[in-house]
Protein backbone atom coordinates (compact mmCIF):
# COMPACT_ATOMS: atom_id res chain seq x y z
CA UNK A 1 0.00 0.00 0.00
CA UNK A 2 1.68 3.16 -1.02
CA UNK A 3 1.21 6.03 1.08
CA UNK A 4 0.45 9.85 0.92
CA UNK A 5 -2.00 12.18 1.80
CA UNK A 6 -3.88 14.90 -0.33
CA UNK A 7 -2.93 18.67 -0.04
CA UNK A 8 -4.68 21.82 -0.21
CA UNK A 9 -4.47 21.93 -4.17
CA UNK A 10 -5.91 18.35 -4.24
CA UNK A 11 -2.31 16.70 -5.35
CA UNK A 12 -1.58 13.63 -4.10
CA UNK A 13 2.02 13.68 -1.74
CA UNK A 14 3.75 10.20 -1.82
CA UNK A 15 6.37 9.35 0.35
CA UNK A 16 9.49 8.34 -0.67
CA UNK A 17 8.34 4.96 0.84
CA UNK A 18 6.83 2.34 -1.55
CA UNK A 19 5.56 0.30 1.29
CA UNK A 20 5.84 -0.37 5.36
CA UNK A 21 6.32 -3.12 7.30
CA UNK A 22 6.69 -3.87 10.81
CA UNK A 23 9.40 -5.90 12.83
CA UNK A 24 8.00 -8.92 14.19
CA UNK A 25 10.74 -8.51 17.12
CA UNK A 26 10.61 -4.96 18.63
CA UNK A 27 7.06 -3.76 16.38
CA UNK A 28 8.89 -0.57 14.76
CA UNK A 29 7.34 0.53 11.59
CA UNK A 30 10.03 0.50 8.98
CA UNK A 31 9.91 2.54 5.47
CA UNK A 32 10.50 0.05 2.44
CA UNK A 33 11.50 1.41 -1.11
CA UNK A 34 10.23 -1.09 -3.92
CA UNK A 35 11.58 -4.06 -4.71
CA UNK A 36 12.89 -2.68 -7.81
CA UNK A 37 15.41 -0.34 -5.93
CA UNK A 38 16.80 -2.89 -3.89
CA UNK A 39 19.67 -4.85 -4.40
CA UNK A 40 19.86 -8.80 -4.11
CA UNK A 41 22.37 -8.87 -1.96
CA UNK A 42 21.14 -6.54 0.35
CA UNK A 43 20.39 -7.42 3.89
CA UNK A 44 16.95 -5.91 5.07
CA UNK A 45 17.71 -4.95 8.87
CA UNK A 46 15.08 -3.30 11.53
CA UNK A 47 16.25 0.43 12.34
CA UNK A 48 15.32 0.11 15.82
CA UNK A 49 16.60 -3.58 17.06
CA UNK A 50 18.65 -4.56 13.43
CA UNK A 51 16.69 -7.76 13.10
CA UNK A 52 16.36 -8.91 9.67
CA UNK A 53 13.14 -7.46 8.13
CA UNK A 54 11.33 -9.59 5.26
CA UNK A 55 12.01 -8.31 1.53
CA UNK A 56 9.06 -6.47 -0.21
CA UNK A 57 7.57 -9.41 -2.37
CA UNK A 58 9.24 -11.93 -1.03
CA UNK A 59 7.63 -15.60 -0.35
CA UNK A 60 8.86 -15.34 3.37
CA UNK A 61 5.24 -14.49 4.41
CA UNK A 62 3.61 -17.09 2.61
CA UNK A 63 5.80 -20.02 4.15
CA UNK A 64 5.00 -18.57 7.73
CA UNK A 65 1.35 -18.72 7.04
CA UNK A 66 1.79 -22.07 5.25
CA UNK A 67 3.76 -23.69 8.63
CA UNK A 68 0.97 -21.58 11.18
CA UNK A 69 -1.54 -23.46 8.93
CA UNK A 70 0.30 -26.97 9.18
CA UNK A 71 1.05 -26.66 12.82
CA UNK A 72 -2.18 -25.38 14.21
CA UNK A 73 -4.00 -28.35 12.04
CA UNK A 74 -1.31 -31.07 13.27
CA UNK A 75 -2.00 -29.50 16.89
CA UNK A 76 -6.12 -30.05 16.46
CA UNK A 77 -5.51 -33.15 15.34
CA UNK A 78 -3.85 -34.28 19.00
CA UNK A 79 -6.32 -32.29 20.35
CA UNK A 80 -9.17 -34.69 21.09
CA UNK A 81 -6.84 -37.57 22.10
CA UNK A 82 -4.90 -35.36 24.36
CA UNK A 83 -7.97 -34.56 26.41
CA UNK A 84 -9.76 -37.96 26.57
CA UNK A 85 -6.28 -39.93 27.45
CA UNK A 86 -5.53 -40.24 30.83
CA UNK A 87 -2.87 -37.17 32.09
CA UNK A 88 -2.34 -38.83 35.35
CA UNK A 89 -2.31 -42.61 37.58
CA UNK A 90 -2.91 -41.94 41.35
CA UNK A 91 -2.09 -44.91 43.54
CA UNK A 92 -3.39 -44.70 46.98
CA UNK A 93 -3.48 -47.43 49.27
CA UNK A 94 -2.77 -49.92 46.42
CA UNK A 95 -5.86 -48.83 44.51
CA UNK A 96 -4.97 -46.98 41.16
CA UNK A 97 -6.87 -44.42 38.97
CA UNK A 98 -6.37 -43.29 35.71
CA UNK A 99 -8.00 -39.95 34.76
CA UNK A 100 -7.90 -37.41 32.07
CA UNK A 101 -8.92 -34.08 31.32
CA UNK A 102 -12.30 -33.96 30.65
CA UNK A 103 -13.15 -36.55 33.00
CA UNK A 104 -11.02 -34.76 35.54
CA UNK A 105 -13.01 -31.57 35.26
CA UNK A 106 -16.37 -33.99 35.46
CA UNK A 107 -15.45 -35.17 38.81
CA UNK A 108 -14.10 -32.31 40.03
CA UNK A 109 -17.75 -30.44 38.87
CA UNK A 110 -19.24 -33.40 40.36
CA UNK A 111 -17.64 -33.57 43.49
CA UNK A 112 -18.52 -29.94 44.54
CA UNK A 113 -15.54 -28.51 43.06
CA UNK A 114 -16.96 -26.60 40.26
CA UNK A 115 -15.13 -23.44 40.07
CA UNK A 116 -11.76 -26.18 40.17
CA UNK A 117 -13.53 -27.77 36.88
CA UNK A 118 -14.60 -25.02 35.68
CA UNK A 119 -11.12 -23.86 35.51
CA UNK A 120 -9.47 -26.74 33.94
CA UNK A 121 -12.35 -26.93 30.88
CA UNK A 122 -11.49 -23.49 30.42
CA UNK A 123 -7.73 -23.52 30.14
CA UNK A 124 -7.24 -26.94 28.99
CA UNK A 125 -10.63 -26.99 26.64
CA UNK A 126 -11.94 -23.72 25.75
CA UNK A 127 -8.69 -21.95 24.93
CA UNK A 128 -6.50 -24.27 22.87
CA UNK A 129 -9.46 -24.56 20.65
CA UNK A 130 -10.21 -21.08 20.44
CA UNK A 131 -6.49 -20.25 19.79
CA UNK A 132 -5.68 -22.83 17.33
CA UNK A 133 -8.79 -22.02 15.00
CA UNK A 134 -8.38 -18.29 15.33
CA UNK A 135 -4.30 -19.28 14.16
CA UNK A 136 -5.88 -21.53 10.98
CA UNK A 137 -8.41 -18.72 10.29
CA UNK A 138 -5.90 -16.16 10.44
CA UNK A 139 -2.81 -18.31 8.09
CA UNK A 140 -5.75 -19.45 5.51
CA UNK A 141 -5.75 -16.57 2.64
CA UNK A 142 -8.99 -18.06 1.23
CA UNK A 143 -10.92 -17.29 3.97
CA UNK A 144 -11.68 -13.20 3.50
CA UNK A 145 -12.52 -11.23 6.30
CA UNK A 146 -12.11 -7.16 7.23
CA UNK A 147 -8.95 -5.99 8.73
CA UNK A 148 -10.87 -5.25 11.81
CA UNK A 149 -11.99 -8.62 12.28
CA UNK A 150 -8.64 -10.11 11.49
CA UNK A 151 -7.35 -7.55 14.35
CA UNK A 152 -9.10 -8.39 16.43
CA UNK A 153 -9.20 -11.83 16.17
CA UNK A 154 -5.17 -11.98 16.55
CA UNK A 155 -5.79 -9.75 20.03
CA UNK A 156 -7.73 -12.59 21.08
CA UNK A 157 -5.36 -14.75 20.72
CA UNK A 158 -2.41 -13.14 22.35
CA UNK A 159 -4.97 -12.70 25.36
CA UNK A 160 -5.74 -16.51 25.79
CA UNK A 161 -1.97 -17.43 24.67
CA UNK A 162 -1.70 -15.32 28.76
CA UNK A 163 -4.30 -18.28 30.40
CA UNK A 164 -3.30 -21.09 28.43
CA UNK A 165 -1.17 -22.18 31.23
CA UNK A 166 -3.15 -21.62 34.42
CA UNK A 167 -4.55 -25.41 34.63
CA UNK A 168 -0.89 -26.89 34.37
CA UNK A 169 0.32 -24.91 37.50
CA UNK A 170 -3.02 -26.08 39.07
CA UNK A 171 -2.47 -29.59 38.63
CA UNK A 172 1.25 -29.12 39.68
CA UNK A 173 -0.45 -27.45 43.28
CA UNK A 174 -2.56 -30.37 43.46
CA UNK A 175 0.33 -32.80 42.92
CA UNK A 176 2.71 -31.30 45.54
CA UNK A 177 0.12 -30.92 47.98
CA UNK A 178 -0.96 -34.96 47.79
CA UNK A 179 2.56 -36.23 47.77
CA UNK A 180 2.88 -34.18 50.86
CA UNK A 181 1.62 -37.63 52.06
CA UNK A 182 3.62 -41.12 51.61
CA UNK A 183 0.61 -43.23 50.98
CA UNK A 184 -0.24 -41.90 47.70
CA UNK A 185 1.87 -42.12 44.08
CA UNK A 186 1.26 -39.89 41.06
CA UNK A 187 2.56 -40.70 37.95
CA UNK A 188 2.33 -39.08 34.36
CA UNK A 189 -0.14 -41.16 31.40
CA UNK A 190 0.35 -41.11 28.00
CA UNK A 191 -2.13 -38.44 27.57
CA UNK A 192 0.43 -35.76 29.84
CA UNK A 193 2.57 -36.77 27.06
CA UNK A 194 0.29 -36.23 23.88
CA UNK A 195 -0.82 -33.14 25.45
CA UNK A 196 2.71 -31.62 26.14
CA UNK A 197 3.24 -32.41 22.13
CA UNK A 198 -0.76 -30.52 21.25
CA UNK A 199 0.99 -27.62 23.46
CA UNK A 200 4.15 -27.66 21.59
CA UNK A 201 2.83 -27.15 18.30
CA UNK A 202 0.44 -24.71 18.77
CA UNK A 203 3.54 -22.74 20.46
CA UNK A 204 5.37 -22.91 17.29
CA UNK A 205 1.96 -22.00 15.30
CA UNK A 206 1.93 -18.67 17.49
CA UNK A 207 5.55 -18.46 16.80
């Protein structure tokens, strides 16, 4: 987008600026000339934190949205095995039991503890999802929305990216406060695992 702004006389002033872009490290808005006035083997460098800034019609953008798009649908795909596999074995007293997420937040809601369930669907559940398809919508260029929407969309996502965590240090409080006692053993299932992976791509999805 070239910009410029009209005048009294009704001429059209254009910068010397064929295009901005901002750095994806410090967020400084950055002047581009066109492509055309650029050397190959120039190195495109942020003025404020000299990070290396994308060139002006380059294919760097589209492989970011193409590995958002592959990483956000490889993390859904984990997604309904990593909340229906058991996260955790308690052992207490020589009786064992396996439970998972969503069965975990059942019994908790069940067992009085709602606002503790309520908790976990929300952090474990309700925000992965949310943040994974708002990532897919966002990488996908045939899906057409306003700039608004996209904007604030992305927002949205930075905000739950803030809460995504909140259940894992709950479940860590739990832990440390039952092995306070001798009698009972916790151990990780193969669901803690699958969802560590779901968590690890949709980090590099944000990314």
């Amino acid at each position: 987008a070239r910009a410029g702004d009209r005048d009294d006389g009704g001429w059209r002033r254009v910068s010397r600026f064929a295009s901005l872009v901002g750095c994806r490290t410090c967020g400084m808005v950055a002047g581009l000339p066109a492509s055309c006035e650029i050397d190959d083997d120039v190195i495109l460098r942020c003025p404020g934190c000299r990070m290396r800034i994308p060139r002006p019609g380059g294919t760097s953008g589209e492989r970011s949205r193409r590995r958002t798009a592959a990483f956000s649908l490889a993390a859904l795909a984990l997604f309904p095995l990593a909340v229906t596999l058991p996260v955790m074995r308690v052992e207490r007293l020589g009786h064992a039991h396996e439970t998972g997420i969503l069965d975990g937040a059942a019994m908790l809601i069940r067992d009085g503890e709602a606002w503790l369930g309520l908790v976990v669907l929300f952090c474990s559940v309700a925000i992965p999802i949310f943040k994974l398809c708002g990532l897919l919508f966002l990488s996908t260029p045939r899906i057409r929305a306003a700039a608004a929407t996209r904007v604030l969309i992305w927002r949205l996502v930075e905000w739950s990216g803030r809460w995504g965590m909140l259940d894992v240090l709950l479940v860590a409080s739990i832990v440390a406060l039952v092995k306070i006692g001798d009698l009972v053993s916790i151990e990780p299932g193969i669901g803690a695992i699958v969802f560590t992976a779901m968590v690890f791509l949709s980090l590099l999805a944000a990314m």
